[in-house]
Protein backbone atom coordinates (compact mmCIF):
# COMPACT_ATOMS: atom_id res chain seq x y z
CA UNK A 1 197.51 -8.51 8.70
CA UNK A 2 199.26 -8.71 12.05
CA UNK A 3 197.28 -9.11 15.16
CA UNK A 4 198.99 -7.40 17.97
CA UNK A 5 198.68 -9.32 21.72
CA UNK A 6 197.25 -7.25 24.58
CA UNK A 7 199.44 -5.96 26.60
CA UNK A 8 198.43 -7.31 30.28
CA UNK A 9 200.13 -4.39 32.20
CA UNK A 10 197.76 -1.87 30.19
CA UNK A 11 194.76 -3.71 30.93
CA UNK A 12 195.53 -3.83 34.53
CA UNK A 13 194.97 -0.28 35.83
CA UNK A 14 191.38 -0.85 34.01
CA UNK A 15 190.54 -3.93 36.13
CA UNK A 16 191.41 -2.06 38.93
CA UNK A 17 189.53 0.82 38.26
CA UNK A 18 186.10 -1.26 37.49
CA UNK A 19 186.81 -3.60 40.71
CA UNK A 20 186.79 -0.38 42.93
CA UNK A 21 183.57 0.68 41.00
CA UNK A 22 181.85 -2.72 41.99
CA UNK A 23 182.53 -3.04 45.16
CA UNK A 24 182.95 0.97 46.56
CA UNK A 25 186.13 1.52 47.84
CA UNK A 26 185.58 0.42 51.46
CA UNK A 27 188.79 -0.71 53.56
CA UNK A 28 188.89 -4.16 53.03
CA UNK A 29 188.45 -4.02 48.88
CA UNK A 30 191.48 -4.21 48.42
CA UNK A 31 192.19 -2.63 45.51
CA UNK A 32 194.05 0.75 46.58
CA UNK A 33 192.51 2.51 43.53
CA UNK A 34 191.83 6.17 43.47
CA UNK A 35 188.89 7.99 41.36
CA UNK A 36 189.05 10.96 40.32
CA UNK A 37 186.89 13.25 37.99
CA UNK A 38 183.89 11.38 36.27
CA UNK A 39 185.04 8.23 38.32
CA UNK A 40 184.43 9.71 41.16
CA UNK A 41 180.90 11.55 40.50
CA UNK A 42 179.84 7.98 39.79
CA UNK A 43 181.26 6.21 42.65
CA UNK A 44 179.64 8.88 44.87
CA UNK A 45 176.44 8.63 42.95
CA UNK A 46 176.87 4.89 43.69
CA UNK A 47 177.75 5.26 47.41
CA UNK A 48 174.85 7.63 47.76
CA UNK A 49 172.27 4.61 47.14
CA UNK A 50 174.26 1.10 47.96
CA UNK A 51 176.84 2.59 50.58
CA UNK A 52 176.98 1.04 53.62
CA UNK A 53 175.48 2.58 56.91
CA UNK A 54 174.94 1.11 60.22
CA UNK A 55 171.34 -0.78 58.93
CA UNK A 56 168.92 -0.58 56.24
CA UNK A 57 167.80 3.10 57.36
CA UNK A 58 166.35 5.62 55.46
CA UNK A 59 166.10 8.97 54.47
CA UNK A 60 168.46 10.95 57.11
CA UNK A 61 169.32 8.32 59.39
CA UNK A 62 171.60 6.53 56.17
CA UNK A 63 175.05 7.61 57.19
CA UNK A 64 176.25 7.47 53.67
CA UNK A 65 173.10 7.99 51.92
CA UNK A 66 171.30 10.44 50.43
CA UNK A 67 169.16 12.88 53.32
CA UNK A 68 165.94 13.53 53.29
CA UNK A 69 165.49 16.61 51.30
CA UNK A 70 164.11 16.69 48.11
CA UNK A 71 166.68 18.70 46.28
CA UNK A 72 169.48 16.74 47.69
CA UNK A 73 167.59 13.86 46.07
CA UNK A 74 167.05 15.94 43.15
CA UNK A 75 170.66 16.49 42.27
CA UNK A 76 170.97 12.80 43.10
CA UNK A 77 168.38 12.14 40.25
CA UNK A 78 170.39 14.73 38.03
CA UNK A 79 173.54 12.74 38.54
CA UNK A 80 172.88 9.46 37.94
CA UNK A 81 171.20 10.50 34.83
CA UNK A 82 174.11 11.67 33.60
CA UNK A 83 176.29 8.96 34.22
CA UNK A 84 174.05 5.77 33.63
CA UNK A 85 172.49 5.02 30.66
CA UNK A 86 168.28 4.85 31.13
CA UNK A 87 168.01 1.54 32.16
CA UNK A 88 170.49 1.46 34.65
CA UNK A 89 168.90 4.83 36.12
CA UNK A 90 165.49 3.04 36.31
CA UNK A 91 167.01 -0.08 38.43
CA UNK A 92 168.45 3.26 40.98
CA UNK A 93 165.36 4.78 41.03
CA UNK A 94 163.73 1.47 41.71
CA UNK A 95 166.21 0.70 44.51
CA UNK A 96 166.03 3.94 46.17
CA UNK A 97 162.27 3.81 46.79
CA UNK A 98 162.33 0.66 48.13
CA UNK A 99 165.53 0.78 49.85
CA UNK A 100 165.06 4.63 51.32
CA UNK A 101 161.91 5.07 51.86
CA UNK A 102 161.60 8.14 49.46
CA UNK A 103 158.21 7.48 47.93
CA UNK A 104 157.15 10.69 50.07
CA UNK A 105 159.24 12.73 48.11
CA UNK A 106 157.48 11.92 44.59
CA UNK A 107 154.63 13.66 46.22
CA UNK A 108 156.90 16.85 44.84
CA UNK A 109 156.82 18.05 41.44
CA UNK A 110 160.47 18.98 41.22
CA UNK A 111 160.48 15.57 41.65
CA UNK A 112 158.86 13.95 39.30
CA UNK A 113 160.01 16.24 36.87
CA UNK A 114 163.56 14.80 37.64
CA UNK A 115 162.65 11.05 37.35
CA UNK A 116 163.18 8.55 34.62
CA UNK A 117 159.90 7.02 33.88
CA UNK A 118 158.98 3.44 33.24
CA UNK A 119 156.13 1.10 34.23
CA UNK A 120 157.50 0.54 38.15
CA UNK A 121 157.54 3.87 38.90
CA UNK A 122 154.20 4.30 37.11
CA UNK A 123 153.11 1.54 40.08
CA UNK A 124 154.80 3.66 42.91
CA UNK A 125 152.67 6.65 41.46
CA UNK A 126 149.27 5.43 41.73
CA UNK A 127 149.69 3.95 44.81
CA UNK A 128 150.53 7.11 46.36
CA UNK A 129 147.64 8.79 43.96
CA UNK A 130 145.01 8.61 46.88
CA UNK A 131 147.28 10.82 48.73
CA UNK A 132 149.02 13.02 46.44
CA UNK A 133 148.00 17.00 46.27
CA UNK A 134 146.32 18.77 43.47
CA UNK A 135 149.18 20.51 43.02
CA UNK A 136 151.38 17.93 42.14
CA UNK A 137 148.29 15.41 40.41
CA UNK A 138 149.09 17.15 36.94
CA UNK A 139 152.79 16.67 36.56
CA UNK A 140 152.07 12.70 37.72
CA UNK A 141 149.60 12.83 35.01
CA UNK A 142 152.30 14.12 32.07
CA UNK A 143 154.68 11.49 33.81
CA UNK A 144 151.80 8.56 33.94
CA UNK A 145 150.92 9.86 30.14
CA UNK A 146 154.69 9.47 28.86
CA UNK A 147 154.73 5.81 29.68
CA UNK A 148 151.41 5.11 28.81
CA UNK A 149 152.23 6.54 25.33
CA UNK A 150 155.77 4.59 25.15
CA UNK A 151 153.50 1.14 25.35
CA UNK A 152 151.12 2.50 22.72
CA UNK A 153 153.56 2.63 20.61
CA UNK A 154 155.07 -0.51 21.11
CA UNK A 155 152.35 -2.59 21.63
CA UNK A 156 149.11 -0.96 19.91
CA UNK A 157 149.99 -1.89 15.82
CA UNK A 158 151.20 -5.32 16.38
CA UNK A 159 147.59 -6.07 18.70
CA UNK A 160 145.69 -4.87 16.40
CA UNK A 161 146.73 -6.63 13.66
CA UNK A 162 147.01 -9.93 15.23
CA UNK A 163 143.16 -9.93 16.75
CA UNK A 164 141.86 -8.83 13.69
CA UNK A 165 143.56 -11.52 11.68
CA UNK A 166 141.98 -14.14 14.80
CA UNK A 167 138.69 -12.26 14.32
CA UNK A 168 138.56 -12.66 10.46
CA UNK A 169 139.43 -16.60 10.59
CA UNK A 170 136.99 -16.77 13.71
CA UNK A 171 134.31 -15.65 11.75
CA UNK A 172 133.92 -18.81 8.62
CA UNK A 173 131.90 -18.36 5.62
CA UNK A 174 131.06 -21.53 3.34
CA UNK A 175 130.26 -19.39 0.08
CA UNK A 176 133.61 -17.68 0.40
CA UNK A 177 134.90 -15.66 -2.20
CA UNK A 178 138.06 -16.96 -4.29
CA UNK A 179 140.52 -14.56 -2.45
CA UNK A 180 138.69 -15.48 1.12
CA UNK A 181 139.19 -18.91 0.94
CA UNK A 182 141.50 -20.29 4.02
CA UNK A 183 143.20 -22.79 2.04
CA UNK A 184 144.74 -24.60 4.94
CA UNK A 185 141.04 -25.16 6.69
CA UNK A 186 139.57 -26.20 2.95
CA UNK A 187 141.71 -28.76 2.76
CA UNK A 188 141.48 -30.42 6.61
CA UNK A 189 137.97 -29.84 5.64
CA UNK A 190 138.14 -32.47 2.55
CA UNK A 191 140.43 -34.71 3.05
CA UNK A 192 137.75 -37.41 2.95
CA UNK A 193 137.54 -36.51 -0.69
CA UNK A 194 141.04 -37.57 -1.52
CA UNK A 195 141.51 -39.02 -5.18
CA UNK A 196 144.62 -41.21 -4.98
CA UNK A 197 144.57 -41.53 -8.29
CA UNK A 198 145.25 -38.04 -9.40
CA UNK A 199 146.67 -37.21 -6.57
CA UNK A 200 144.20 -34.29 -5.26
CA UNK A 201 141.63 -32.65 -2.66
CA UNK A 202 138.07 -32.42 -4.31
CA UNK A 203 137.10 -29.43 -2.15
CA UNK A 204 133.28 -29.93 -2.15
CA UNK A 205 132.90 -27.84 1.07
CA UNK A 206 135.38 -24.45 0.76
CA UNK A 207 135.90 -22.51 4.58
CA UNK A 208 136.60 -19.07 4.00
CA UNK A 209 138.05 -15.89 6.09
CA UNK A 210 134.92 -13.97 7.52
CA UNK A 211 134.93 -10.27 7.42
CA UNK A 212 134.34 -9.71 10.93
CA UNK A 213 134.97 -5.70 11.40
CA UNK A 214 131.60 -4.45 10.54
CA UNK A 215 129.63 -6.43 13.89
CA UNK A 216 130.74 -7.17 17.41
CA UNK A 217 131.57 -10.49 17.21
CA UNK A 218 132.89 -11.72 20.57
CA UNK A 219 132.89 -9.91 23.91
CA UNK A 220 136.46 -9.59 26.13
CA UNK A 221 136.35 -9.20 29.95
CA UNK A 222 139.74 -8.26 31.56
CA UNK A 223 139.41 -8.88 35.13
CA UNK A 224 142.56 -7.42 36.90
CA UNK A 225 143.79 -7.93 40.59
CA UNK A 226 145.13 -4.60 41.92
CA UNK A 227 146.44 -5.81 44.74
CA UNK A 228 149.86 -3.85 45.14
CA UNK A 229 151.89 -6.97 44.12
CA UNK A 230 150.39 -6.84 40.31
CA UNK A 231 151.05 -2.92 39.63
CA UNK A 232 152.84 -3.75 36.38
CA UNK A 233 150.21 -5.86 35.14
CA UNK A 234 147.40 -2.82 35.98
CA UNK A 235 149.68 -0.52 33.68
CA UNK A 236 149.88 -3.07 30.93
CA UNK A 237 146.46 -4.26 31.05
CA UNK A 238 144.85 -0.74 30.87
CA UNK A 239 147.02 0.04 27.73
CA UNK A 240 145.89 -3.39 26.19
CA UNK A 241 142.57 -2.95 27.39
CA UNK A 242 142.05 0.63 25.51
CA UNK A 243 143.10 -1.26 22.24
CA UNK A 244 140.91 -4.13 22.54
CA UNK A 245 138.41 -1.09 22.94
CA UNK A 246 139.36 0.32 19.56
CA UNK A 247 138.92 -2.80 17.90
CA UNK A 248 134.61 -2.61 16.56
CA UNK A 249 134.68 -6.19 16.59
CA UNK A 250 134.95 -6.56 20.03
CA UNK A 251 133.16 -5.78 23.17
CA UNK A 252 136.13 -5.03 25.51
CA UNK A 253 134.94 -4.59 29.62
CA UNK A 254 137.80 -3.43 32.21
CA UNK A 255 136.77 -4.73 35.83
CA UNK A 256 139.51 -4.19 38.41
CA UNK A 257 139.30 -5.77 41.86
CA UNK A 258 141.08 -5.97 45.39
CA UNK A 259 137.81 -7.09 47.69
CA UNK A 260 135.84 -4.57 46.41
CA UNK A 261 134.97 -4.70 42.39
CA UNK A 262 135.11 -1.74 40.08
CA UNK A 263 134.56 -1.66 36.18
CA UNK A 264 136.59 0.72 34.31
CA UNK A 265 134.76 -0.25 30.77
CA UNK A 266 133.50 4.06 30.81
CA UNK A 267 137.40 4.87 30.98
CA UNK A 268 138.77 2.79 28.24
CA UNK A 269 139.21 5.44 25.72
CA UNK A 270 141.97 7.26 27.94
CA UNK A 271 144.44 4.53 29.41
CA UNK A 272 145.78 7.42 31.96
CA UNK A 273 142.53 7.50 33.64
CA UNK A 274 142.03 3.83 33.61
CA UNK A 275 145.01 4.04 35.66
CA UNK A 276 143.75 6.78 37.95
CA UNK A 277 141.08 4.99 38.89
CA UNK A 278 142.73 1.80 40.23
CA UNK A 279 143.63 1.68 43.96
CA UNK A 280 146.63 -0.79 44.09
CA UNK A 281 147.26 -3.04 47.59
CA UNK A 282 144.35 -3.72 49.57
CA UNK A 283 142.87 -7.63 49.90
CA UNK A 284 141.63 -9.77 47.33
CA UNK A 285 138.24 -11.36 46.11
CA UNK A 286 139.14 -13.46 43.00
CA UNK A 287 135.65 -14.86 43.38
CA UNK A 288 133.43 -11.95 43.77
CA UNK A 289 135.02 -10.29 41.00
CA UNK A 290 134.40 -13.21 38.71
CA UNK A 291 130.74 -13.50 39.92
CA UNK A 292 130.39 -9.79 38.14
CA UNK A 293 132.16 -10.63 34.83
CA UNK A 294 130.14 -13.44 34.99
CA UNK A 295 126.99 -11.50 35.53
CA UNK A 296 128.19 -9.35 32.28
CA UNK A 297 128.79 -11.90 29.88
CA UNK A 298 125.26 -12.26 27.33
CA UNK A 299 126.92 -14.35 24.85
CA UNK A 300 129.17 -17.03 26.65
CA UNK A 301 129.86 -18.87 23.30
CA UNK A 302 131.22 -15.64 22.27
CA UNK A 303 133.36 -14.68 25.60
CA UNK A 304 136.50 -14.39 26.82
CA UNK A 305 137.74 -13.88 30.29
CA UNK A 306 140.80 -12.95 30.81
CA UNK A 307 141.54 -13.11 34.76
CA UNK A 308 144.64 -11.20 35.88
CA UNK A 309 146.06 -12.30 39.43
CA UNK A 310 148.67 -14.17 41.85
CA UNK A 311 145.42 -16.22 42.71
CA UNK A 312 146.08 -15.42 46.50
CA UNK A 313 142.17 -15.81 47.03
CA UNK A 314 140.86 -13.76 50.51
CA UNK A 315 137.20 -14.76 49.18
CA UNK A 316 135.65 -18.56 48.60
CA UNK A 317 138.23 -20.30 47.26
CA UNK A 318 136.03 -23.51 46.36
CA UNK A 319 133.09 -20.95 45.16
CA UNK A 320 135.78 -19.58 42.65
CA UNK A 321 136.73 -22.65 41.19
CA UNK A 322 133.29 -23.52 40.88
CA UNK A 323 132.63 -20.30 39.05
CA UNK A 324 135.42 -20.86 36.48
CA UNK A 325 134.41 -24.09 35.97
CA UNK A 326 130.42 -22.63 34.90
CA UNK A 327 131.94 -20.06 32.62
CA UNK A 328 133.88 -22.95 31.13
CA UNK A 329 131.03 -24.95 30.54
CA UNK A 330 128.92 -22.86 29.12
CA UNK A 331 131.40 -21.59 26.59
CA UNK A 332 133.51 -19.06 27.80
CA UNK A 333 137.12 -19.25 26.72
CA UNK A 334 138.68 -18.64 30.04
CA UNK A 335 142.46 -17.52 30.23
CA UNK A 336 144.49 -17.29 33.58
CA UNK A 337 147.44 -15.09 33.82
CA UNK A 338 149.74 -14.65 36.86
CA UNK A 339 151.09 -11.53 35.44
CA UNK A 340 150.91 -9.47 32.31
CA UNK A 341 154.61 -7.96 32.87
CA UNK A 342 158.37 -8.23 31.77
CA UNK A 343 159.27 -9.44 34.70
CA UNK A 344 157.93 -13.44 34.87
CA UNK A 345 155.78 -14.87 37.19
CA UNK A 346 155.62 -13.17 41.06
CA UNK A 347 155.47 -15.11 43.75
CA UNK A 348 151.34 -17.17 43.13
CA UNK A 349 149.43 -19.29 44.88
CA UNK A 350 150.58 -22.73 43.30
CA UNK A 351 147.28 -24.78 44.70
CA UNK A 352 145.21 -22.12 43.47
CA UNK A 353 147.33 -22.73 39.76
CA UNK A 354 147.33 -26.43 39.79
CA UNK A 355 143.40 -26.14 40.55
CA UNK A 356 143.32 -24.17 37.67
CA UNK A 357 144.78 -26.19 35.15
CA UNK A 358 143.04 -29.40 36.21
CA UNK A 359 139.98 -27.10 35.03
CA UNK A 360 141.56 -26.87 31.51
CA UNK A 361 142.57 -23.59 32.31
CA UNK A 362 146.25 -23.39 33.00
CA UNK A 363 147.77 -20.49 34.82
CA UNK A 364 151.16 -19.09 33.31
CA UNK A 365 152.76 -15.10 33.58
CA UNK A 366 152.25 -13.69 29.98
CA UNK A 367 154.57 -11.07 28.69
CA UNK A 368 153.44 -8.13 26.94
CA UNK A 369 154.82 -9.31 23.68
CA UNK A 370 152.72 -12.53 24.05
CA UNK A 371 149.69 -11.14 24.88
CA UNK A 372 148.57 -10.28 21.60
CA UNK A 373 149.19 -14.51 20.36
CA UNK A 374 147.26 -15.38 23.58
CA UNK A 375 144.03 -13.40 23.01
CA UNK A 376 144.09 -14.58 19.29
CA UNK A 377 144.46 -18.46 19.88
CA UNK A 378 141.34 -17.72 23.00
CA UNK A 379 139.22 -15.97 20.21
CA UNK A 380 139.66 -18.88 17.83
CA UNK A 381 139.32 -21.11 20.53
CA UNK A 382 142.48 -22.99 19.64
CA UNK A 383 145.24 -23.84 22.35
CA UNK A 384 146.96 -21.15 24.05
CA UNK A 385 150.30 -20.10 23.59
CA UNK A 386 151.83 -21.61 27.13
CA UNK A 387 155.45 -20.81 27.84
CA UNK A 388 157.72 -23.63 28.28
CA UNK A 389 158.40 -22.61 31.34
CA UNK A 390 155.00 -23.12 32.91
């Protein structure tokens, strides 16, 4: 077989053409390439968002941007779909909200029948939801719905079978039938009964799976900063808090907080209205929020509390560490999470974290794929899951 060598005067003309992509064909790139045809939609679909004007302007005062009218935008929206693949066109969408200032415009339900949906512009959506007109409230529902649904999907099956695998092994049984027996736990169990000589366990004391499904066995609080920084987490929480909710084993309470505290526990069945009834920015009161999961808890043996937050505390700072430190105390396993996202950990307050951890209860971002391994290790009261990274 004969390998043939690229020819470099072929590949050329493609450099060029991807260089004057990059960086958008202004004097000085030096390239002297020329688009044409699907090149060119793209480089003007380009130029539309990251061209450059005189400053950081928006809407019409962009000289190369995009104007203020919706179906200008629109079109935009049309294009880009067209030429980008989906996650691309979620990183433009991204970028044009915060770079132009056209929130306003998803207040229009051309317009949101023209976006790309995903959990940030979710975020953008119910922060605007105090605002937004009935008319246009139903088509940010279907578009709210669509990614709720997506993370359903994703996320719901592998949950549920993780917590009730942690539930089952939470729940021990010393009479346990022969296909209940946890072998691993029998055996750490009876090691004292070694026989050297034969070279065997005598398992006078067996530890078995429980079969938790049938009784509530443990009670969940997720307590959830909506302060405008943590909009992801919100959206990720409320779908992980509705399967928690599905799960008979477990008595699952949604309590969202900015300074003001509001349980969502009534909502859980439908994620969307979770959502709905979140207010994202505002202040934040890590500490009165705690004081009402606190108030909530009737088995703290059995509890979990989950808190949710950048820990930038606008309450008592030294009255929330005392609070955690209680819960801890009296049983509750209490988890910390800077944000329950893709994305890593936002900008946190890192006294707030170290104050934390020196509590036992270290604060770390959690990604949605991890959340599952982190509730199951704090329901069998075993070490969490920390990244590395922490």
């Amino acid at each position: 077989m004969t390998v043939e060598a690229s020819d470099p005067a072929q590949e050329r003309p493609e450099r060029w053409r991807r260089w004057r992509l990059v960086l958008g064909g202004d004097a000085a790139d030096g390239t002297g390439q020329e688009l044409s045809g699907r090149d060119a939609a793209m480089d003007g679909a380009l130029s539309a968002l990251y061209g450059k004007g005189e400053r950081p302007a928006t809407g019409r005062d962009r000289s190369a941007g995009l104007g203020a009218s919706a179906p200008s935008v629109a079109r935009w929206l049309g294009d880009i779909r067209t030429y980008f693949p989906t996650s691309v066109v979620q990183v433009m969408q991204r970028d044009a909200i915060d770079r132009l200032g056209l929130s306003a415009l998803l207040l229009e339900p051309e317009m949101l029948e023209a976006v790309e949906a995903d959990v940030h512009l979710v975020g953008t959506l119910l922060s605007l939801s105090q605002a937004m007109p009935e008319t246009v409230k139903e088509t940010a529902r279907a578009v709210v719905r669509k990614v709720v649904e997506d993370l359903e999907k994703r996320l719901t099956t592998r949950t549920r079978a993780t917590l009730t695998g942690a539930l089952d092994r939470s729940a021990r049984v010393h009479r346990p039938r022969h296909h209940d027996i946890d072998w691993n736990r029998t055996i750490a169990a009876n090691l004292k009964h070694y026989l050297p000589e034969h070279g065997t366990v005598v398992p006078e004391r067996l530890v078995g799976h429980g079969r938790a499904a049938r009784a509530v066995k443990k009670e969940v609080v997720l307590c959830v900063d909506q302060s405008g920084s943590m909009a992801a987490s919100v959206v990720h929480a409320s779908v992980f808090g509705a399967v928690l909710a599905s799960l008979r084993s477990l008595d699952t309470r949604l309590v969202v907080f900015d300074t003001a505290v509001v349980d969502l526990t009534d909502r859980l069945a439908d994620p969307v209205d979770v959502l709905f009834g979140t207010r994202l920015g505002g202040g934040t009161d890590i500490n009165r929020a705690l004081a009402y999961c606190q108030s909530r808890i009737t088995r703290p043996a059995e509890a979990v509390v989950v808190l949710i937050s950048d820990l930038y505390e606008g309450g008592i700072r030294d009255e929330m560490l005392k609070r955690v430190a209680a819960m801890k105390a009296s049983g509750v396993q209490f988890v910390a999470l800077l944000a329950l996202s893709d994305e890593g950990a936002p900008a946190y307050d890192r006294e707030h974290a170290a104050a934390l951890a020196a509590l036992g209860a270290p604060a770390f971002a959690c990604t949605p794929d991890l959340f599952p391994e982190v509730m199951a290790a704090a329901i069998e009261k075993r070490p969490l899951p920390v990244p590395d990274t922490v």
